[in-house]
Structure formats: C-alpha cells, structure tokens
C-alpha atoms as a PDB file:
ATOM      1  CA  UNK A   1     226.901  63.878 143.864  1.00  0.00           C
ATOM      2  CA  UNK A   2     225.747  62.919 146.933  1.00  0.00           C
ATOM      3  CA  UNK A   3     224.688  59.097 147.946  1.00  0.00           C
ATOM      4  CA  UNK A   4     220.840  60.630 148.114  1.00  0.00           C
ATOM      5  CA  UNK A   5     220.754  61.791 145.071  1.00  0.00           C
ATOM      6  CA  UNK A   6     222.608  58.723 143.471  1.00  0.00           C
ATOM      7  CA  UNK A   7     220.133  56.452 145.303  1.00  0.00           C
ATOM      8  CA  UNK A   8     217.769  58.436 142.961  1.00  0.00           C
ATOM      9  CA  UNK A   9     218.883  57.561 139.722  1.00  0.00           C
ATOM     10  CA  UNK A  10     215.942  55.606 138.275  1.00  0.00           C
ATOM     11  CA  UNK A  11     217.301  51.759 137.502  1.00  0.00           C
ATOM     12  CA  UNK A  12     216.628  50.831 134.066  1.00  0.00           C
ATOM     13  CA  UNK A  13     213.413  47.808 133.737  1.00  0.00           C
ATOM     14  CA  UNK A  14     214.848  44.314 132.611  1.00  0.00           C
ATOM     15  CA  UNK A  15     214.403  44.427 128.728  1.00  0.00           C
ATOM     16  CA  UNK A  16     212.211  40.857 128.915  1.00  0.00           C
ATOM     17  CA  UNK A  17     209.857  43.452 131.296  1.00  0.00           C
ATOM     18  CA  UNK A  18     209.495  46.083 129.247  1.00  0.00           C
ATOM     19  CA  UNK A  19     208.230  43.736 126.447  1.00  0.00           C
ATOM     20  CA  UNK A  20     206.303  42.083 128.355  1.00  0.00           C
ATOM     21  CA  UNK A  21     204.841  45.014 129.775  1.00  0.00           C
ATOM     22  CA  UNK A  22     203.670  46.404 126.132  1.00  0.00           C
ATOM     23  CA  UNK A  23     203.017  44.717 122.838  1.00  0.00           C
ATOM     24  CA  UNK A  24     203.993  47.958 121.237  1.00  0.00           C
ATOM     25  CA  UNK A  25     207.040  47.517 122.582  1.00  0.00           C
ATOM     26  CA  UNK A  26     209.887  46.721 119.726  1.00  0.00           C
ATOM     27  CA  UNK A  27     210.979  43.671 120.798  1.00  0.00           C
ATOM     28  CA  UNK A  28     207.364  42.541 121.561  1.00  0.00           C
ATOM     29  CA  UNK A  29     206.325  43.142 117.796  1.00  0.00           C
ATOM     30  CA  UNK A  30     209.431  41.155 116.468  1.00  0.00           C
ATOM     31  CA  UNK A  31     208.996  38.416 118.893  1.00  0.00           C
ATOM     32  CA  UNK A  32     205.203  38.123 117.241  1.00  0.00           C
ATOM     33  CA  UNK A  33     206.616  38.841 114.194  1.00  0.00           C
ATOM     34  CA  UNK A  34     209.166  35.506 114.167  1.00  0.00           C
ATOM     35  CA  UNK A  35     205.844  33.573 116.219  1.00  0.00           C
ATOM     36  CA  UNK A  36     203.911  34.204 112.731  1.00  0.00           C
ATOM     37  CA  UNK A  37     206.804  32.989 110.393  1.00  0.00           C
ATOM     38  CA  UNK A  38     206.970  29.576 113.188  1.00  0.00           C
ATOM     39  CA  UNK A  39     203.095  28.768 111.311  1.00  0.00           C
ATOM     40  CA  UNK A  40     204.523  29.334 108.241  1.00  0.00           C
ATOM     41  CA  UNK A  41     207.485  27.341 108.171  1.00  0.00           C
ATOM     42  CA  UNK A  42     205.895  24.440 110.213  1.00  0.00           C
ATOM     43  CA  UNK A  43     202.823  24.527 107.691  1.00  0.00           C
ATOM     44  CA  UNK A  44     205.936  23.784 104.983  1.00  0.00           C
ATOM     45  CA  UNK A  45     207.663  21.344 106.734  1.00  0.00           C
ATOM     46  CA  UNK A  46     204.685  19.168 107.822  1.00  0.00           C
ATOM     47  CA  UNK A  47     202.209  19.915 104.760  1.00  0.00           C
ATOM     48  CA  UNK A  48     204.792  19.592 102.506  1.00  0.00           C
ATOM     49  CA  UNK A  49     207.561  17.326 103.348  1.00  0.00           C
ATOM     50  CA  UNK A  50     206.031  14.334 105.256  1.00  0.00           C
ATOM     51  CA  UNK A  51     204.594  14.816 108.804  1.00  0.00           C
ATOM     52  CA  UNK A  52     207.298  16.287 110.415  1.00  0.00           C
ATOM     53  CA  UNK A  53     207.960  19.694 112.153  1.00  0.00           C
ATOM     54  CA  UNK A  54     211.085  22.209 112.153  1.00  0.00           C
ATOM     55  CA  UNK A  55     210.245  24.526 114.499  1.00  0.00           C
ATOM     56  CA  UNK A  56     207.799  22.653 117.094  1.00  0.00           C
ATOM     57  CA  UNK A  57     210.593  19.769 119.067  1.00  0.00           C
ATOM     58  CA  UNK A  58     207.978  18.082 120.975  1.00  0.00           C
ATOM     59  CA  UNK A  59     205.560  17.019 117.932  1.00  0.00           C
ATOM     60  CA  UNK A  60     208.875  15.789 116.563  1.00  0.00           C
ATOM     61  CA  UNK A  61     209.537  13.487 119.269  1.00  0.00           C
ATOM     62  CA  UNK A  62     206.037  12.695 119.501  1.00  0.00           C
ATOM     63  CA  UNK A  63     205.785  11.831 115.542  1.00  0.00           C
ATOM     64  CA  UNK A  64     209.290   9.638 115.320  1.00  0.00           C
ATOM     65  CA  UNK A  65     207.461   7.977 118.349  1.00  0.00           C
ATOM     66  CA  UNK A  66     204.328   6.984 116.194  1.00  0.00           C
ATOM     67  CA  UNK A  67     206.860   6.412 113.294  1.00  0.00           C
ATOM     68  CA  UNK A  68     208.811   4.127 115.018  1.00  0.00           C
ATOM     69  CA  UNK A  69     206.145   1.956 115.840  1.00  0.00           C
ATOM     70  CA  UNK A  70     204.880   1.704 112.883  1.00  0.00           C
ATOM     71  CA  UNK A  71     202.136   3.965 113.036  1.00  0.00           C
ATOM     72  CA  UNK A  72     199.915   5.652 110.356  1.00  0.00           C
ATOM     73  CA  UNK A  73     202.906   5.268 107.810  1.00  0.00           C
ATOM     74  CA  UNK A  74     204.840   8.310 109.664  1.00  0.00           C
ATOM     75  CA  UNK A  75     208.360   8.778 109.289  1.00  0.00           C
ATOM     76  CA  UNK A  76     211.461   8.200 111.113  1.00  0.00           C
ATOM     77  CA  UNK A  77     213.955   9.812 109.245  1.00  0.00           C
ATOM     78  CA  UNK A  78     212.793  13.654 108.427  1.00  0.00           C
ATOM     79  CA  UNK A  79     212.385  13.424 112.310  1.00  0.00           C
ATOM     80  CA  UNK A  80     215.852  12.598 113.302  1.00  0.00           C
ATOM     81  CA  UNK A  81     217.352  14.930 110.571  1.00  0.00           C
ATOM     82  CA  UNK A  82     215.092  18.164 111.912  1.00  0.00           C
ATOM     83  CA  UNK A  83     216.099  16.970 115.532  1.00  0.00           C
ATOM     84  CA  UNK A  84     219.532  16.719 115.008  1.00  0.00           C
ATOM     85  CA  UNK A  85     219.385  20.087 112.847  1.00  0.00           C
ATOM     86  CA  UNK A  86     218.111  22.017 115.666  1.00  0.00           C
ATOM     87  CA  UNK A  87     220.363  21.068 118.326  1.00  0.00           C
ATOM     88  CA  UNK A  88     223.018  22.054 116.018  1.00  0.00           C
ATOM     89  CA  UNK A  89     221.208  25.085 115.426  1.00  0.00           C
ATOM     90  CA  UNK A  90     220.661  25.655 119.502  1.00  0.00           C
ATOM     91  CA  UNK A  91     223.871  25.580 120.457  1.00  0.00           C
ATOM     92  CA  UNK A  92     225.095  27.566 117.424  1.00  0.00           C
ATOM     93  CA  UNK A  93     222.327  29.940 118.842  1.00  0.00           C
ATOM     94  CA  UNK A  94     224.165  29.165 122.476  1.00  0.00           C
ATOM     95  CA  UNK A  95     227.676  30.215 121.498  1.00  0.00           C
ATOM     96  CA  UNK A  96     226.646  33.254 119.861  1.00  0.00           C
ATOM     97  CA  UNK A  97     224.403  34.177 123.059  1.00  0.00           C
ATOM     98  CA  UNK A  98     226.758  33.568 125.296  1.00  0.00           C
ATOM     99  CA  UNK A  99     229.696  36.158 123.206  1.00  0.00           C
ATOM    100  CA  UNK A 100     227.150  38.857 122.398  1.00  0.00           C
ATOM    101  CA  UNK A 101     225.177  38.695 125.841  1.00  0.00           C
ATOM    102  CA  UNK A 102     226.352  42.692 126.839  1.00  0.00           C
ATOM    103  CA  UNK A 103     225.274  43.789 122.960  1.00  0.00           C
ATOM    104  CA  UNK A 104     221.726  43.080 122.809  1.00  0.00           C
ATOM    105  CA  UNK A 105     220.670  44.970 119.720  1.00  0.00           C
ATOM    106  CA  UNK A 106     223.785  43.029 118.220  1.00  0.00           C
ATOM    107  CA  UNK A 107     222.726  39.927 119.274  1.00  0.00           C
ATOM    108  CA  UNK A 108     219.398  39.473 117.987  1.00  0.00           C
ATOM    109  CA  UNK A 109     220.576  41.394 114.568  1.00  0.00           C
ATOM    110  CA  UNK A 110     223.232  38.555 114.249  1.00  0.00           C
ATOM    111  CA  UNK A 111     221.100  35.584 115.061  1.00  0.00           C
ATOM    112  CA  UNK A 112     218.106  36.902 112.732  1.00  0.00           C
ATOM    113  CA  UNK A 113     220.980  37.187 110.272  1.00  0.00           C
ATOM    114  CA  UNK A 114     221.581  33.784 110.779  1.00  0.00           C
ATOM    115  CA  UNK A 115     218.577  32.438 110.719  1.00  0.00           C
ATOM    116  CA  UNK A 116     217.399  34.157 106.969  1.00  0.00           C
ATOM    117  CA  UNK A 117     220.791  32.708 105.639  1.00  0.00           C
ATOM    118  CA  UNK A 118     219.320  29.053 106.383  1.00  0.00           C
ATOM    119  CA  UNK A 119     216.499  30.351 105.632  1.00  0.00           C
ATOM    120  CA  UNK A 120     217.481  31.897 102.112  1.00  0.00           C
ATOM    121  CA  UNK A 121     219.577  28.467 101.502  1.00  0.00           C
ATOM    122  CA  UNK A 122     216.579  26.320 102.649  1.00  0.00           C
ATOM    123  CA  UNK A 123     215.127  28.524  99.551  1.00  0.00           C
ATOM    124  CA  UNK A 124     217.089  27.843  97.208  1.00  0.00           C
ATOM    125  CA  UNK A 125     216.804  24.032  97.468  1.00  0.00           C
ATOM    126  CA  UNK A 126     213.447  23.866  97.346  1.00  0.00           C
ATOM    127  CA  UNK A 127     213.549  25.962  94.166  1.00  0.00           C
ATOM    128  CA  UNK A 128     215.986  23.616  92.722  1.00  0.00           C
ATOM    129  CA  UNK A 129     215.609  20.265  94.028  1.00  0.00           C
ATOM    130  CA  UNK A 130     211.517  20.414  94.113  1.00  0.00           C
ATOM    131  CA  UNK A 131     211.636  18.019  96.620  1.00  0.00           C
ATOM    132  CA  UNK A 132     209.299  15.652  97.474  1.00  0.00           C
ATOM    133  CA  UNK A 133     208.714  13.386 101.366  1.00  0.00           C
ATOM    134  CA  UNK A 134     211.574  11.236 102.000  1.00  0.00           C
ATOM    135  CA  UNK A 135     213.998  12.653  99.319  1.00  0.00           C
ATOM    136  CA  UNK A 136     217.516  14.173 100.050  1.00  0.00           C
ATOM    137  CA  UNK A 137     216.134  17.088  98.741  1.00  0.00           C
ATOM    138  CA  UNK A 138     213.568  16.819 101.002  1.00  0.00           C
ATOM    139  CA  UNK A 139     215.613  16.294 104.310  1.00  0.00           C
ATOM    140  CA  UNK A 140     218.496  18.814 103.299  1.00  0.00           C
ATOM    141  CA  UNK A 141     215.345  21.650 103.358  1.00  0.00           C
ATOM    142  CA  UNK A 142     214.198  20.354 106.801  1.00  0.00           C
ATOM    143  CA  UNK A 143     217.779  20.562 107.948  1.00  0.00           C
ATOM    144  CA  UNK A 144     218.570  23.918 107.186  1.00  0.00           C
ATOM    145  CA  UNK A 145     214.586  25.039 108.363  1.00  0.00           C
ATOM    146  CA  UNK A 146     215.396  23.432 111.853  1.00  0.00           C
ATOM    147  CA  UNK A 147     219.080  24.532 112.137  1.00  0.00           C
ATOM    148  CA  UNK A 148     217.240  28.363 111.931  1.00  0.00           C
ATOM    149  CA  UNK A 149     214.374  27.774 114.271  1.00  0.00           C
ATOM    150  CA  UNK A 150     217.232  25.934 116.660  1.00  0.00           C
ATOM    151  CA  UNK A 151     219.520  29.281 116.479  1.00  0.00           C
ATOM    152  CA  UNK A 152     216.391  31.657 117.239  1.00  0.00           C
ATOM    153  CA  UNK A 153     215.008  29.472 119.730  1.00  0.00           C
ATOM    154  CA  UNK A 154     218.875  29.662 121.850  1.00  0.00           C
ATOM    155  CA  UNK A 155     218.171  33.355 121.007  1.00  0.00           C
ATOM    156  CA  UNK A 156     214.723  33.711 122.744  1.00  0.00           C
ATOM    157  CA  UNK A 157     215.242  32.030 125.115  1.00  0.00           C
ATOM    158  CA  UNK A 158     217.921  34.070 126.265  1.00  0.00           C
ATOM    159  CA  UNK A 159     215.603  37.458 125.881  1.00  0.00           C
ATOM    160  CA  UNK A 160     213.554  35.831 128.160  1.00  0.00           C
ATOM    161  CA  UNK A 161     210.314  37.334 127.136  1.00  0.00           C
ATOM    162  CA  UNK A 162     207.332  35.455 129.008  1.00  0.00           C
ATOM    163  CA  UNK A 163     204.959  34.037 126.699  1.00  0.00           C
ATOM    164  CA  UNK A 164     206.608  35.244 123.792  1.00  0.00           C
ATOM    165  CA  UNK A 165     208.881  32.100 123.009  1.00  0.00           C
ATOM    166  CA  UNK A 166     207.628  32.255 119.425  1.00  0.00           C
ATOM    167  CA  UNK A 167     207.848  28.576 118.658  1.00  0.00           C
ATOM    168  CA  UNK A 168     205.722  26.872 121.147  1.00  0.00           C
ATOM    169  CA  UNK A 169     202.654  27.751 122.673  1.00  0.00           C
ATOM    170  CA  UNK A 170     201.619  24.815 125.662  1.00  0.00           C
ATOM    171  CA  UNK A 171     202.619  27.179 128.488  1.00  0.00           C
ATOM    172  CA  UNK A 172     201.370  30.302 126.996  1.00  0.00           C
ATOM    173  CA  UNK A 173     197.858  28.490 126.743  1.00  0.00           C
ATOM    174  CA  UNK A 174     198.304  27.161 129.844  1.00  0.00           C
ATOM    175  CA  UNK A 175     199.091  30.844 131.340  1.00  0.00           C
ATOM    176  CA  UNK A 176     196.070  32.135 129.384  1.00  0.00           C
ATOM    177  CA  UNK A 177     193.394  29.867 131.354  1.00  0.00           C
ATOM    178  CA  UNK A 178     195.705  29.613 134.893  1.00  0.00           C
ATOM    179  CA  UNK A 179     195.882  33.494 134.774  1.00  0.00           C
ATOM    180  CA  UNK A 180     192.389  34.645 133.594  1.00  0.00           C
ATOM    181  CA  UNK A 181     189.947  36.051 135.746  1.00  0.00           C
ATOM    182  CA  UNK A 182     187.466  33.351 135.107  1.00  0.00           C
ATOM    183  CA  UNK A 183     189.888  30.534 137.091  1.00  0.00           C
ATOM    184  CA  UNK A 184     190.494  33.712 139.590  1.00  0.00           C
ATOM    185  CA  UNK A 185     193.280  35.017 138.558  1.00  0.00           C
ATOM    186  CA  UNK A 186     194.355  38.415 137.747  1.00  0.00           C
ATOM    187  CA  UNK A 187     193.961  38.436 133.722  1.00  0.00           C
ATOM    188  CA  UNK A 188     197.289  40.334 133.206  1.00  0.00           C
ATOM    189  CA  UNK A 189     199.133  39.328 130.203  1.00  0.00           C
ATOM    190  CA  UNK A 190     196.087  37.839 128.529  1.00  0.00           C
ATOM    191  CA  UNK A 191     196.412  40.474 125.349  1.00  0.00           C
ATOM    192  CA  UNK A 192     199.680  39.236 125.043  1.00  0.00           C
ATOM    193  CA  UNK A 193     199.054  35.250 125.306  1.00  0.00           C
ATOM    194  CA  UNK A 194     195.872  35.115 122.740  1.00  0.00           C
ATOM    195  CA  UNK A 195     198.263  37.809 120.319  1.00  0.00           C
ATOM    196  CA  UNK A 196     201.093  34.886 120.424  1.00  0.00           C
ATOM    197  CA  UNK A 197     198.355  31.682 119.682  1.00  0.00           C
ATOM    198  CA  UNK A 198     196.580  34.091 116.850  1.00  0.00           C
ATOM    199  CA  UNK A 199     200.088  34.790 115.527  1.00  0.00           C
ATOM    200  CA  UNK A 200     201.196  31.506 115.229  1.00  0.00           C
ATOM    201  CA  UNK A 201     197.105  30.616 113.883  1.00  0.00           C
ATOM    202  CA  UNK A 202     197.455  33.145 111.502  1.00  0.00           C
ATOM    203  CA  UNK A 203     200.709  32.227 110.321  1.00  0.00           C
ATOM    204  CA  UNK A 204     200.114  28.648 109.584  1.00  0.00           C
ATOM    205  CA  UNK A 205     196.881  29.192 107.465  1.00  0.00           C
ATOM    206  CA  UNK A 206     199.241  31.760 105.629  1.00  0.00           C
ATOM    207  CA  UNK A 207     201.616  29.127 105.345  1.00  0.00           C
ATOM    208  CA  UNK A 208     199.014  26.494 103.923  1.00  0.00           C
ATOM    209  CA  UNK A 209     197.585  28.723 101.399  1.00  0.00           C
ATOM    210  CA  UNK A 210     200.692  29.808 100.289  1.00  0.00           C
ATOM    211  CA  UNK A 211     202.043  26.093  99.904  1.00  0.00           C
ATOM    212  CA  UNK A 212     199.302  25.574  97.184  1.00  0.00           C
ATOM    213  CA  UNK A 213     201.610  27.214  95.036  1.00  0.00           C
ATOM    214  CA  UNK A 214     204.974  25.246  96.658  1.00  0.00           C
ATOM    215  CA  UNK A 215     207.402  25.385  99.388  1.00  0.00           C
ATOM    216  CA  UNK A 216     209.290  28.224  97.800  1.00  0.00           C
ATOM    217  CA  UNK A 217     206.959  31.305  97.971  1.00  0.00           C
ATOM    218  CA  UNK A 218     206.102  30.355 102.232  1.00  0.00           C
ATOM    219  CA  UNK A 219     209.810  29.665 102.011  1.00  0.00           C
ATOM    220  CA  UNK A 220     210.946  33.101 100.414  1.00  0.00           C
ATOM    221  CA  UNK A 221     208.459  34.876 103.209  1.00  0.00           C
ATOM    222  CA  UNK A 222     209.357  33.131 105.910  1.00  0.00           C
ATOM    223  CA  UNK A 223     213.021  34.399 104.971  1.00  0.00           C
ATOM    224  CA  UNK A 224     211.981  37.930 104.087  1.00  0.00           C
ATOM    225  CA  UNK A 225     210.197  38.065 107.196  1.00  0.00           C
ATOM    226  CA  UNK A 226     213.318  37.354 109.309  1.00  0.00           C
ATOM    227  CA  UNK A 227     215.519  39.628 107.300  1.00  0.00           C
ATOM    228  CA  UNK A 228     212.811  42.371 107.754  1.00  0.00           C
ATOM    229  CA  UNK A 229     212.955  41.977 111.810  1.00  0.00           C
ATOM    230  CA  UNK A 230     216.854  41.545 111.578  1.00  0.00           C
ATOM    231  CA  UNK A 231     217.160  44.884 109.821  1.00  0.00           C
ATOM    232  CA  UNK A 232     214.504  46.942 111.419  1.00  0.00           C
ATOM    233  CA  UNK A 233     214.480  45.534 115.093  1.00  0.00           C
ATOM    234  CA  UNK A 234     217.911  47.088 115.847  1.00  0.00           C
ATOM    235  CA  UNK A 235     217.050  50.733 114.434  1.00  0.00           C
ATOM    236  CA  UNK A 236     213.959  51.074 116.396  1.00  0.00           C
ATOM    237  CA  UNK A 237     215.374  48.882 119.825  1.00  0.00           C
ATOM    238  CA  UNK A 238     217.742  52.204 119.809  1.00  0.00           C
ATOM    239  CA  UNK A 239     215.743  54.470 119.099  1.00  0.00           C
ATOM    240  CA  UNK A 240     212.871  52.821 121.775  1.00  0.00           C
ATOM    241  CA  UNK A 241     212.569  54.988 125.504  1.00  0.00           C
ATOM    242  CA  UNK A 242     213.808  53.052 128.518  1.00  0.00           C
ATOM    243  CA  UNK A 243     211.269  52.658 131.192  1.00  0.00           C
ATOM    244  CA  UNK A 244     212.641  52.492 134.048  1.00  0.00           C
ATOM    245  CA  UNK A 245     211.577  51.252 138.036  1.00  0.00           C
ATOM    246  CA  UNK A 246     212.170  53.608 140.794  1.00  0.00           C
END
C-alpha cells in the first residue's frame, strides 16, 4: 500500500466524542442511564438515612461542615463514613482503570459489575438491618452506596464524556447557560446538558416515591439498573458503528 493511500485510512473518533456527539450513542444512554440511578440512590441516602449524600462529594463536605458546627442538628458521622467509602471506592475504581484502560467494553462491564455487587450488598442490609439515621446499620448501607458511586465515578471519569459525569451536575449547568445562544454562544451540546439535569430530576423524585415504601425497593432498582447497563452496554458498544474523522 502506498503512503497515499495509508494517509487515507479514516482515524477512528475518540470514544468520549462519539458520545458526546449523539445521545443515541451507547455509551451516551448508559452514562444517562447510571445519572438517573445517582437521584435515586442520593434520594435514599439523604431522605432516608440522615442528611447525608453517597453519590454527590461536595454536599458531603458541605453538610459535615454545617454538622460540625453545630448546625440544624446535621450529622458528622454518616458524612465521614460516605467520604471515606468513596475514596476507597475511587481508587478501587483507579486501579481497575488504570489495568483495563486498552479493553474498554471490559472496563466499564467490570466496574458496573462492581458497583451492583455493593449495590446488591447495600440491599441486603437494608432488608435486614431496617436501619434507621445514625445506626450501624445505617452507616454500613451508606458505606457500601458510596464505595459504588466512588468506583463508577474513577470509571467516568476516565471515559471522559463531557457533561455526562453522571453524579454531579454544577459544570454541566454551568455549560448549559455559558454555551447557549442566549449568553452568545453556540448552543451545541444543550440536548445533552438539560437530558443529564432531567435524568438526575427524574431519578430523585423516583427515588423519593419509591422510599415511601423503604430503602430496599429504590435500593433493589438502583442495583438492577446497574446490572442492566453492565450486561447490555458491552453487547451493543460492539455491535455500535465507529465514526470516524478524516
């Protein structure tokens, strides 16, 4: 083959663009997938166990702050434990990043794998210990709730996906006004900022309604919903085109 025709060869588009490029792409509709299940769990977590998040860090800090001083009868503890519990969780998330970084499809399957084993476990406490703020009970669920959202955050933010970080949603709001063509800007990407905030919306009232009945049943979905992206996101990542730049 001559060097012409090899300087041809279309390259392949970095994975995080083709996502971004699409939200029909696969990896798009898992990454909005997981943002749903972040309401969900978080609507657990703080509804049901005390004021305190598993998947959103900064409210944590924010809360243990207000705790700490004192404030509004917040607590310290279930803080610290979900902290501590993600950055486990993170580099956990880190590790297995860093040794599956050439196997992508492999990669996210193992982490979502992961992350509906805590999941699943986090579960089965809350069917068994029916735990209420400030228990062990209580704090072992949180644990095991953060520990996941810490592995799939390491995971994500590897992928690299903008806007679609599935846990926190500042910058994607602040991309949403910065970009739109009201403050001048082009409006590209918009679709795919307000689908991430009305993911997230729509899984937290999802979460709430379903917490009437008890942490298990937003529990079990929240795990179902992982294992559902961990089996299916692989088969159709394969079978998915490759657009490529020219």
């Amino acid at each position: 083959m001559s060097s012409g025709a090899a300087s041809s060869v279309p390259t392949p588009r970095p994975l995080s663009e083709q996502a971004a490029a699409s939200l029909r792409h696969p990896l798009s509709l898992t990454l909005l997938a997981l943002t749903f299940s972040t309401g969900t769990i978080d609507a657990v977590s703080y509804l049901g166990f005390g004021h305190v998040f598993t998947a959103n860090m900064t409210g944590n800090v924010v809360l243990l702050g207000f705790g700490i001083a004192g404030a509004g009868g917040l607590p310290i503890v279930a803080p610290i434990v979900s902290m501590a519990a993600f950055l486990v969780g993170s580099g956990v998330g880190g590790a297995m990043a860093r040794q599956l970084a050439d196997r992508h499809p492999t990669h996210v399957a193992s982490a979502l794998g992961v992350e509906t084993a805590l999941l699943v476990c986090a579960t089965v406490v809350a069917a068994a210990a029916h735990p209420h703020p400030g228990t062990f009970g209580a704090d072992a669920t949180i644990a095991l709730m953060a520990a996941a959202m810490g592995i799939r955050n390491a995971t994500v933010r590897r992928l690299a996906v903008p806007d679609l970080t599935t846990t926190v949603l500042t910058m994607t709001l602040t991309a949403l006004a910065a970009e739109s063509t009201i403050a001048g800007g082009s409006g590209k990407g918009s679709l795919r900022r307000t689908s991430a905030v009305v993911a997230m919306l729509a899984g937290a009232v999802a979460g709430a309604l379903m917490l009437r009945t008890g942490p298990v049943l937003p529990l079990a979905f929240a795990a179902a919903l992982a294992l559902l992206t961990c089996v299916a996101y692989p088969l159709v990542q394969r079978r998915a085109p490759v657009s490529s730049v020219p």
